[in-house]
PDB file of N, CA and C in Angstrom:
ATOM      1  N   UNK A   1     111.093  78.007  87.557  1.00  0.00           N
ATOM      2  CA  UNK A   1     110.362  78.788  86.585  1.00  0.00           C
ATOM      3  C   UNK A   1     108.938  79.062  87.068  1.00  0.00           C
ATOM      4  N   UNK A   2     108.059  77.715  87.777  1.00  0.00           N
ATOM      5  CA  UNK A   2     106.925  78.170  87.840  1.00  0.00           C
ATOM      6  C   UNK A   2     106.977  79.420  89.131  1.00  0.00           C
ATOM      7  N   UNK A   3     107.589  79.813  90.222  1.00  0.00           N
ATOM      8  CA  UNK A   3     107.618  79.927  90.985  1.00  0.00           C
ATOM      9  C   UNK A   3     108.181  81.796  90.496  1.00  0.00           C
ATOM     10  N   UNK A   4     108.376  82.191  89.931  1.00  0.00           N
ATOM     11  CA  UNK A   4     109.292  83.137  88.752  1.00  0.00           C
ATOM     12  C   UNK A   4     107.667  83.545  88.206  1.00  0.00           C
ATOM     13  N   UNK A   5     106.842  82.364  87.514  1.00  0.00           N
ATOM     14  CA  UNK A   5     105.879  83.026  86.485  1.00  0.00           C
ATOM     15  C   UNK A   5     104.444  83.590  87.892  1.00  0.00           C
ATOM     16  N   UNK A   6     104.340  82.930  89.038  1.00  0.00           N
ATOM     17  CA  UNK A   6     103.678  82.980  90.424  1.00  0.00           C
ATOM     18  C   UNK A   6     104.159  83.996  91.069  1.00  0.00           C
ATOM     19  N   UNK A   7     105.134  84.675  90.924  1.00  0.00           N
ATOM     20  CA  UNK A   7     105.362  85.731  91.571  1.00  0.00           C
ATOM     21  C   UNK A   7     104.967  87.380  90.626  1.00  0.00           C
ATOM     22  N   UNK A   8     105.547  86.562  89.388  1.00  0.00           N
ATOM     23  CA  UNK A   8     105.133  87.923  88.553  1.00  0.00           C
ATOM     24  C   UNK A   8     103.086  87.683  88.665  1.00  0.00           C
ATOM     25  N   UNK A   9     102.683  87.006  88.630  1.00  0.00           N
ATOM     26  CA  UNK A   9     101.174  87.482  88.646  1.00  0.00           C
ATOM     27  C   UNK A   9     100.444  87.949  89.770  1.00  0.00           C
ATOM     28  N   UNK A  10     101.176  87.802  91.061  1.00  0.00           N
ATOM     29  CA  UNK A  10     100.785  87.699  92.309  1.00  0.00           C
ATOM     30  C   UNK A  10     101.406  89.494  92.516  1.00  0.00           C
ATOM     31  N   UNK A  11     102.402  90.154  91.982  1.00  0.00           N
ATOM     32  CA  UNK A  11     102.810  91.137  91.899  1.00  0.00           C
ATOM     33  C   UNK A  11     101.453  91.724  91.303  1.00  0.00           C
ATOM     34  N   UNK A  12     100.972  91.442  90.106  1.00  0.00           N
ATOM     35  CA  UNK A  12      99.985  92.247  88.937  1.00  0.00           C
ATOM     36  C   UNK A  12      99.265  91.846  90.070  1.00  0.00           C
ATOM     37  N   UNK A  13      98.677  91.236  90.019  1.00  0.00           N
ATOM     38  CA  UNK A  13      97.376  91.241  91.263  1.00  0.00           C
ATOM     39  C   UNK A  13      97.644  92.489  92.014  1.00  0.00           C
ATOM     40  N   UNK A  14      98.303  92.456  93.180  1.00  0.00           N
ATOM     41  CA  UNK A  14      98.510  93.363  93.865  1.00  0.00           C
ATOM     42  C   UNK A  14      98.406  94.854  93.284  1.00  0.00           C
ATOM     43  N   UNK A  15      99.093  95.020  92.437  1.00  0.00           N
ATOM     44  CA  UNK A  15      99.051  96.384  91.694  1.00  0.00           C
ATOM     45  C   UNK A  15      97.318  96.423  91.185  1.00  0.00           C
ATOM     46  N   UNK A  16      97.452  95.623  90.474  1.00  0.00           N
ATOM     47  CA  UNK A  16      95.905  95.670  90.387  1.00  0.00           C
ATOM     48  C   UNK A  16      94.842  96.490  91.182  1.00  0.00           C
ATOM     49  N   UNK A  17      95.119  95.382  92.437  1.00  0.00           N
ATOM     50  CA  UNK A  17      94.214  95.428  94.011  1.00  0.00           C
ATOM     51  C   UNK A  17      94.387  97.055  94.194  1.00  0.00           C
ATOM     52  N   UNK A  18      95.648  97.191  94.435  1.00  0.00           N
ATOM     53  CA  UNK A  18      96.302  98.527  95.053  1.00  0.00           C
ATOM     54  C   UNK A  18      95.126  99.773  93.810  1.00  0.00           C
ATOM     55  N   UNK A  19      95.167  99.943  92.783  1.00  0.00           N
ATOM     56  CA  UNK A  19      94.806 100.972  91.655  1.00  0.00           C
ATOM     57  C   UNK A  19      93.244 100.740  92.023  1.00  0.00           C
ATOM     58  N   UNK A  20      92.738  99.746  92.345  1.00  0.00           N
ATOM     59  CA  UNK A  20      90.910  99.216  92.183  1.00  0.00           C
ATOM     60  C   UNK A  20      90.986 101.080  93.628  1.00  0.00           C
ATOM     61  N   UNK A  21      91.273 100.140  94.643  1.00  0.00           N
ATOM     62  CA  UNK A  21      91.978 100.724  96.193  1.00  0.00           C
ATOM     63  C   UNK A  21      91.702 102.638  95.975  1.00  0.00           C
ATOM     64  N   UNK A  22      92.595 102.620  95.361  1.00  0.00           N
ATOM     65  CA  UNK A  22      93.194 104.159  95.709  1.00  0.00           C
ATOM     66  C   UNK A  22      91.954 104.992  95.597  1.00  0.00           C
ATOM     67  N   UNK A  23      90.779 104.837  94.856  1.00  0.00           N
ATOM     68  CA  UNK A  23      89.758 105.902  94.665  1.00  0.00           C
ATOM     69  C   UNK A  23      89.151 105.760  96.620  1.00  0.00           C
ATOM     70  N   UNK A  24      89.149 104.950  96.798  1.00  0.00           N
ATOM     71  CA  UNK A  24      88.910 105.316  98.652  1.00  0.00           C
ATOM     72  C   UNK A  24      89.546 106.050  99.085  1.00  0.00           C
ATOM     73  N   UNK A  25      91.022 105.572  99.002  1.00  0.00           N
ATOM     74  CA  UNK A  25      92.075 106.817 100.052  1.00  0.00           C
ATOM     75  C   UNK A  25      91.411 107.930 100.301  1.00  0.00           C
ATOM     76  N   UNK A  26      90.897 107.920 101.714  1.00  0.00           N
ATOM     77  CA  UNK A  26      90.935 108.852 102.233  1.00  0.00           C
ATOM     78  C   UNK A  26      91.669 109.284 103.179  1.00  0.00           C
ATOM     79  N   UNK A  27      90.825 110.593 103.905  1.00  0.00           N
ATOM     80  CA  UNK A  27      91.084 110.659 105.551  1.00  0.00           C
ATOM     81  C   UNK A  27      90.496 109.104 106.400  1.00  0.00           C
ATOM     82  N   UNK A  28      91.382 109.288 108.125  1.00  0.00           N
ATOM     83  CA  UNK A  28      91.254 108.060 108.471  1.00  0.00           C
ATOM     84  C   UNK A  28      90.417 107.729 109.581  1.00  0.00           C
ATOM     85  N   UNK A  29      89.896 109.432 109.808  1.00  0.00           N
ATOM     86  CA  UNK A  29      88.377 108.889 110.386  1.00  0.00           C
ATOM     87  C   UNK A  29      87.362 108.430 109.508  1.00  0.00           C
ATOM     88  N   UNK A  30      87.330 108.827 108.543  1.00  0.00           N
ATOM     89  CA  UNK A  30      86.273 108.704 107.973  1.00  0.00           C
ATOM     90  C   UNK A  30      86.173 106.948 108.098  1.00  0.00           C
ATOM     91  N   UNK A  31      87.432 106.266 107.567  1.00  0.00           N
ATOM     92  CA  UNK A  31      87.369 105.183 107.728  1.00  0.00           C
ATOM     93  C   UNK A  31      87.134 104.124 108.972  1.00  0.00           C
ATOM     94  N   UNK A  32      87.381 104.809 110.665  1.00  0.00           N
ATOM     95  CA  UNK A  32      86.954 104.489 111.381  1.00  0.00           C
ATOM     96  C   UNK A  32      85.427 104.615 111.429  1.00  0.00           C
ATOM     97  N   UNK A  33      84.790 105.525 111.252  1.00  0.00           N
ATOM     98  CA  UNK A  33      83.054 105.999 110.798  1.00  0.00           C
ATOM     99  C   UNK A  33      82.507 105.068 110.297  1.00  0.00           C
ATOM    100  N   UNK A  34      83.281 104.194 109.401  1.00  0.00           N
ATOM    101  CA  UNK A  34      82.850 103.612 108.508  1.00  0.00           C
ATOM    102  C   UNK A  34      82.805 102.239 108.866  1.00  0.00           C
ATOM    103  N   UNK A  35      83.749 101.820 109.577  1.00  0.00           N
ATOM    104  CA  UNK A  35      84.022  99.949 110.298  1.00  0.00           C
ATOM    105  C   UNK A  35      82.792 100.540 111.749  1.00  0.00           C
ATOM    106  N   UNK A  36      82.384 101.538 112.181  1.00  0.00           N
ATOM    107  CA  UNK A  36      81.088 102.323 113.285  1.00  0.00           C
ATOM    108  C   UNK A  36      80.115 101.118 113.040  1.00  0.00           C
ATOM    109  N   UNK A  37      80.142 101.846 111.594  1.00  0.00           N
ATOM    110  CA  UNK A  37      78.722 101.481 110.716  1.00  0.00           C
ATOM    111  C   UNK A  37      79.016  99.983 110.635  1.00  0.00           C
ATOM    112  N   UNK A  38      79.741  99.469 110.497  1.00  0.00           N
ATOM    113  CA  UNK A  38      79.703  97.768 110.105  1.00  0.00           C
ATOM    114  C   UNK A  38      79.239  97.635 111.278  1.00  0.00           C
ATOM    115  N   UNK A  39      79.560  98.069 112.639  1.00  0.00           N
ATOM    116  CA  UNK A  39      79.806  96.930 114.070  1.00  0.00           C
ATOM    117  C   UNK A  39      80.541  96.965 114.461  1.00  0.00           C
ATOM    118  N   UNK A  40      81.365  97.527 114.006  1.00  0.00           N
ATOM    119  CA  UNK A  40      82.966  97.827 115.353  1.00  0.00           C
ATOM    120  C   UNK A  40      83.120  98.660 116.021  1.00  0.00           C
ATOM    121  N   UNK A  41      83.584  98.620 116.891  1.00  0.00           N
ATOM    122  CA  UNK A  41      84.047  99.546 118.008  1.00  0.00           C
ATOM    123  C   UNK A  41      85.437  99.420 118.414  1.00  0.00           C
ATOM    124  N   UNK A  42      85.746 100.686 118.677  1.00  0.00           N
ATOM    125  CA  UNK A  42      86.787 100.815 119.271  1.00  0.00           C
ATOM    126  C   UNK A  42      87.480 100.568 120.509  1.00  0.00           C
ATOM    127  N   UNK A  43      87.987  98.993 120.454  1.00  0.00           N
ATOM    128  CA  UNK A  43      88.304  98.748 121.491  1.00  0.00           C
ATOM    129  C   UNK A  43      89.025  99.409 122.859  1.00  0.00           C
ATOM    130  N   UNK A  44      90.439  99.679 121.859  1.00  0.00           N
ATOM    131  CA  UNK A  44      91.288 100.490 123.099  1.00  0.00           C
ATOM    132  C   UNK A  44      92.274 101.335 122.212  1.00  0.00           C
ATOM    133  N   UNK A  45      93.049 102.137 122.165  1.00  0.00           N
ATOM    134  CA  UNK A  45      93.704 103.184 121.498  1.00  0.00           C
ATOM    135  C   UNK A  45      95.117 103.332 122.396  1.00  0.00           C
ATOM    136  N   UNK A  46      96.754 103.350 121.522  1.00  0.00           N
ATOM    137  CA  UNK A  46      97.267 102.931 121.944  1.00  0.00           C
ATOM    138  C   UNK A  46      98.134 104.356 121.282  1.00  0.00           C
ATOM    139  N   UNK A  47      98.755 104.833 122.053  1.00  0.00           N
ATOM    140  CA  UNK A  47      99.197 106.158 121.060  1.00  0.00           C
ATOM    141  C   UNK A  47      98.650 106.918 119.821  1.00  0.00           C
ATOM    142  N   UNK A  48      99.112 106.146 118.591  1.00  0.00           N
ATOM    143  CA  UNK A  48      97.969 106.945 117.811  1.00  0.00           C
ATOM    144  C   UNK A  48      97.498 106.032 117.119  1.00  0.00           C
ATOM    145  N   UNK A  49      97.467 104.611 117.246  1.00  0.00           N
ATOM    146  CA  UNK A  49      97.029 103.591 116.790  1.00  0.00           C
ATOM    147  C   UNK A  49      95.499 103.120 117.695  1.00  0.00           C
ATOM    148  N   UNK A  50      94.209 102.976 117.115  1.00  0.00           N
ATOM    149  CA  UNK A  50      93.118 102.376 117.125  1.00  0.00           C
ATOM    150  C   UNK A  50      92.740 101.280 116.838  1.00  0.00           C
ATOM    151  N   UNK A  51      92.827 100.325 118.128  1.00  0.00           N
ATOM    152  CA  UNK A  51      92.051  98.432 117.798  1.00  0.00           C
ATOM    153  C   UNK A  51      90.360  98.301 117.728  1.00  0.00           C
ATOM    154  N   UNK A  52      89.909  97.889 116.652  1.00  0.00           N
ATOM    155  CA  UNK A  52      88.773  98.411 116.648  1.00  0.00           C
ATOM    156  C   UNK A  52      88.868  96.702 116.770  1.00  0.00           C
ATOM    157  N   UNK A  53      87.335  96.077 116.998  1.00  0.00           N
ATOM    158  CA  UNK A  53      86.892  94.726 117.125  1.00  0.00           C
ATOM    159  C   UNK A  53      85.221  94.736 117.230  1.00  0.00           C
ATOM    160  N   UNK A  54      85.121  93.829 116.168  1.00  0.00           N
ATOM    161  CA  UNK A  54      83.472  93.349 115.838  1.00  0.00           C
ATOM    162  C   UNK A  54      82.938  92.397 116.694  1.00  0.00           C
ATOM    163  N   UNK A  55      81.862  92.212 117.454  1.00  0.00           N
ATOM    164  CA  UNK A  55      81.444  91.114 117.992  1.00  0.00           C
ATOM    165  C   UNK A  55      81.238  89.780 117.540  1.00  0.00           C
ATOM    166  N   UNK A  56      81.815  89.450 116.179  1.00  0.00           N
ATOM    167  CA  UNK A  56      82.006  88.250 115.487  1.00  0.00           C
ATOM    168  C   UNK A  56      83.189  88.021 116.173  1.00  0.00           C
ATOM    169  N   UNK A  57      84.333  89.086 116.042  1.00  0.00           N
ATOM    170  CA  UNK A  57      85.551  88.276 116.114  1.00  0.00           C
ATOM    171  C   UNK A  57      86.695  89.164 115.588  1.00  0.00           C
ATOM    172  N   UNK A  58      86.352  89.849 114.739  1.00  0.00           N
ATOM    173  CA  UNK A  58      87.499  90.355 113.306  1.00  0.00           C
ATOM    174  C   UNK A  58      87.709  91.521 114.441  1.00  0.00           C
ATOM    175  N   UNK A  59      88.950  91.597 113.718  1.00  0.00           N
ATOM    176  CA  UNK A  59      89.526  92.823 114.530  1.00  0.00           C
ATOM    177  C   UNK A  59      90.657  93.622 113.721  1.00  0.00           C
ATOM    178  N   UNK A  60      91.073  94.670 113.675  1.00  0.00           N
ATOM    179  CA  UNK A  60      91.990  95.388 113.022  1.00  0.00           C
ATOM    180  C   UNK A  60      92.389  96.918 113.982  1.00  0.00           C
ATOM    181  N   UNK A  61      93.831  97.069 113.086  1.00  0.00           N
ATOM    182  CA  UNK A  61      94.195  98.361 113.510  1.00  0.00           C
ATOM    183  C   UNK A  61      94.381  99.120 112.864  1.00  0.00           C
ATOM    184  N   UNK A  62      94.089 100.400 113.307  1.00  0.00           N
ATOM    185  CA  UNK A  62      94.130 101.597 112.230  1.00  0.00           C
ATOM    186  C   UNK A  62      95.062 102.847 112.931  1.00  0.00           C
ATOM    187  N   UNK A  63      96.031 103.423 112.235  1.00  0.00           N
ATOM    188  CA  UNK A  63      96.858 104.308 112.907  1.00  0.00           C
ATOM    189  C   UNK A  63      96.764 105.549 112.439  1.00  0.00           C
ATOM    190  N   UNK A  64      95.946 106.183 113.827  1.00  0.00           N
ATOM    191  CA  UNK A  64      95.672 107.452 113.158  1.00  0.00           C
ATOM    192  C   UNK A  64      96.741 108.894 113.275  1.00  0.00           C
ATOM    193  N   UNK A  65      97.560 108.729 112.425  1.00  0.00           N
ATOM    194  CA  UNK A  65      98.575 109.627 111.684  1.00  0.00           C
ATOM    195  C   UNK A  65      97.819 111.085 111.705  1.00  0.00           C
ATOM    196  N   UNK A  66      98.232 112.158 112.202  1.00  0.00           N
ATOM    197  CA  UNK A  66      97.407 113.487 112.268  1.00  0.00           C
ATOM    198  C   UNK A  66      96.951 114.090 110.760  1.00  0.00           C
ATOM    199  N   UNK A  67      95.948 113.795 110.304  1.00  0.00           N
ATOM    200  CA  UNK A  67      95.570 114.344 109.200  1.00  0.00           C
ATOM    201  C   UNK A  67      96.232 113.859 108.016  1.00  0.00           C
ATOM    202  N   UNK A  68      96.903 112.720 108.006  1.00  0.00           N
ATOM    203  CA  UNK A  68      97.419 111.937 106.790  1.00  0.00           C
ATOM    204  C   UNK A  68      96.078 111.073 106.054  1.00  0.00           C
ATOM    205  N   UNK A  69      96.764 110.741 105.216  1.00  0.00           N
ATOM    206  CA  UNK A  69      95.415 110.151 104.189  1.00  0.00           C
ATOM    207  C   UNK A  69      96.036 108.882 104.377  1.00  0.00           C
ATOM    208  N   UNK A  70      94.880 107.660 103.890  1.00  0.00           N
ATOM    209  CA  UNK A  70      94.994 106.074 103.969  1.00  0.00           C
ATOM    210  C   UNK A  70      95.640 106.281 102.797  1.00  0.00           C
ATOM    211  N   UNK A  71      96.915 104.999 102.947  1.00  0.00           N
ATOM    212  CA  UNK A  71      97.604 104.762 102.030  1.00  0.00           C
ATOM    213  C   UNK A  71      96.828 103.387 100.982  1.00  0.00           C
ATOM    214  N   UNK A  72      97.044 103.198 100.335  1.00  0.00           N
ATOM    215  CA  UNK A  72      96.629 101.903  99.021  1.00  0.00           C
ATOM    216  C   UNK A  72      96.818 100.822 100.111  1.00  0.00           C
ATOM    217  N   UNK A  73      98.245 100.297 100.607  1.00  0.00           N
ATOM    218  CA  UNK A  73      98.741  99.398 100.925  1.00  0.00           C
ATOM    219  C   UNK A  73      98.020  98.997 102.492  1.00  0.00           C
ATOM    220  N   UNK A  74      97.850 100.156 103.199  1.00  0.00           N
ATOM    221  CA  UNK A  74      97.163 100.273 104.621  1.00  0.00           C
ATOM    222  C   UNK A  74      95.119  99.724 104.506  1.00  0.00           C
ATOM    223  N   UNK A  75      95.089 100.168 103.257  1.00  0.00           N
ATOM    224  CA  UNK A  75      93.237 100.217 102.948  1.00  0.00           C
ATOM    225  C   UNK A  75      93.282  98.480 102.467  1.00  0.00           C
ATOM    226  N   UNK A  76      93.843  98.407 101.827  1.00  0.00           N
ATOM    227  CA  UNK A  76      93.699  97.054 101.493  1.00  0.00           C
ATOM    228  C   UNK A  76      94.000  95.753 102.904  1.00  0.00           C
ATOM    229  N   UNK A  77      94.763  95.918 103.872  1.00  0.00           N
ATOM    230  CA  UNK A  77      95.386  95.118 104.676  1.00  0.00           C
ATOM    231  C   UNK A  77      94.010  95.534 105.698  1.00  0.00           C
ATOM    232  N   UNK A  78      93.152  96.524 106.321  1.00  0.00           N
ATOM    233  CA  UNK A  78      92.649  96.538 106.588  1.00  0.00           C
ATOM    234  C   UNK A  78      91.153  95.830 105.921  1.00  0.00           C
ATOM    235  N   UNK A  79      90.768  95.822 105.164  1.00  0.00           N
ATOM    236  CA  UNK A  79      89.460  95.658 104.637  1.00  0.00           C
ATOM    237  C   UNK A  79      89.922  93.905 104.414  1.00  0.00           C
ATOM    238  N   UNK A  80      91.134  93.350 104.129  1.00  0.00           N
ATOM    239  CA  UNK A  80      91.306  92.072 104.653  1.00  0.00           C
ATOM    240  C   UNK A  80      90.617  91.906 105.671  1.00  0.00           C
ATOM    241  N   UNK A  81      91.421  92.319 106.854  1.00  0.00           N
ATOM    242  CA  UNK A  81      91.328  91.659 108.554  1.00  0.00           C
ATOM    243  C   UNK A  81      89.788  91.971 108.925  1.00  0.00           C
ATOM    244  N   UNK A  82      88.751  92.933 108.303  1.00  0.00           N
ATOM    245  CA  UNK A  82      87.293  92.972 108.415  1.00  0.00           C
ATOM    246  C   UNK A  82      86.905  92.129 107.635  1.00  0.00           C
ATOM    247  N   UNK A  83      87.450  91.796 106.838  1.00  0.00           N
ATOM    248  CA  UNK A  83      86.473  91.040 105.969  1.00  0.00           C
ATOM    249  C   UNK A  83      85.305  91.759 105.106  1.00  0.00           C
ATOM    250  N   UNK A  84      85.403  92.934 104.818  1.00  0.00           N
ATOM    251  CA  UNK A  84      84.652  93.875 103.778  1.00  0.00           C
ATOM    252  C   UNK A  84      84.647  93.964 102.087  1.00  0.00           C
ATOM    253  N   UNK A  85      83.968  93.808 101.407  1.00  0.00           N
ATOM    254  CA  UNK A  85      84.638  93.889  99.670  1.00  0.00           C
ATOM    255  C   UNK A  85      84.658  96.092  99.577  1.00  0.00           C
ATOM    256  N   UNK A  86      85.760  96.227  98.706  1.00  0.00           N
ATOM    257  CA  UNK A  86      85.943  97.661  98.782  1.00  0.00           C
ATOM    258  C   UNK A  86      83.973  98.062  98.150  1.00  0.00           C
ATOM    259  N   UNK A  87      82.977  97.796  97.725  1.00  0.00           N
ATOM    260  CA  UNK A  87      81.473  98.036  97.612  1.00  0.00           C
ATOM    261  C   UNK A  87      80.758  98.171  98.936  1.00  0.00           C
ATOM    262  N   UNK A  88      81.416  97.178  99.721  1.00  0.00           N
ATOM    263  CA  UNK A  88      81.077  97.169 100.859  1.00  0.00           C
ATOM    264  C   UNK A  88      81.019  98.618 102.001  1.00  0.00           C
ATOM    265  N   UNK A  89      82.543  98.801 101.691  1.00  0.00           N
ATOM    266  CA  UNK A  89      83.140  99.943 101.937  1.00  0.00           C
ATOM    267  C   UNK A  89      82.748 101.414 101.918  1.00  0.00           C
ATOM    268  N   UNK A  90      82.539 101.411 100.017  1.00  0.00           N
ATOM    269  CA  UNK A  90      81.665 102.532  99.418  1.00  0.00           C
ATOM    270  C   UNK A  90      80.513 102.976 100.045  1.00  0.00           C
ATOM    271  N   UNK A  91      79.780 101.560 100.393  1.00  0.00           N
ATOM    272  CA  UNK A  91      78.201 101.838 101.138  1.00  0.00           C
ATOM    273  C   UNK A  91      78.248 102.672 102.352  1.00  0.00           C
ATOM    274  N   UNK A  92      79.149 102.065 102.730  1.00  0.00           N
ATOM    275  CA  UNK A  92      79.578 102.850 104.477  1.00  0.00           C
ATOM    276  C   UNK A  92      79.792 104.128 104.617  1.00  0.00           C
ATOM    277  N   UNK A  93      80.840 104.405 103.442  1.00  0.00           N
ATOM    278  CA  UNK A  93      81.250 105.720 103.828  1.00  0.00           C
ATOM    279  C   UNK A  93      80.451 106.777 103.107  1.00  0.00           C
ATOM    280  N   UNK A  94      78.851 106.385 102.660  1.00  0.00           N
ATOM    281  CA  UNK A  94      78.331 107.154 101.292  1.00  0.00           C
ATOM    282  C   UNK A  94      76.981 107.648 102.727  1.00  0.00           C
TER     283      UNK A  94
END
């Protein structure tokens, strides 16, 4: 049961997370522009996928899809692996 009532809230979370999320979705330079501005750089580029890496350490990938928009699920998994709060985010790309 508890494990039943931990999944249903961990679901709402997510949905949650995902709806906070979506007013970013953008384009996915913009969002590379934007990890620029933190300190990252673009390490190496691998078809259409971009490893960007901070001189702390953090590192992420971003796949740049020709003119597709960031998905909810992609913006969130990224701004994990930086370690950014989505305010954080806002600042960057403003």
């Amino acid at each position: 049961m508890k494990a039943i009532l931990s999944n249903l809230i961990l679901s709402a979370f997510k949905g949650l997370l995902y709806r906070r999320v979506e007013i970013l979705s953008g384009h996915r330079k913009s969002l590379i522009t934007a990890l620029k501005r933190a300190g990252f750089l673009v390490q190496r580029v691998k078809g259409s996928h971009h490893f960007l890496r901070h001189p702390d350490g953090r590192t992420t990938v971003v796949p740049m899809d020709s003119g597709a928009s960031i998905g909810p699920s992609l913006l969130v998994k990224v701004l994990r692996d930086v370690d950014l709060t989505r305010n954080e985010l806002e600042e960057l790309l403003a």
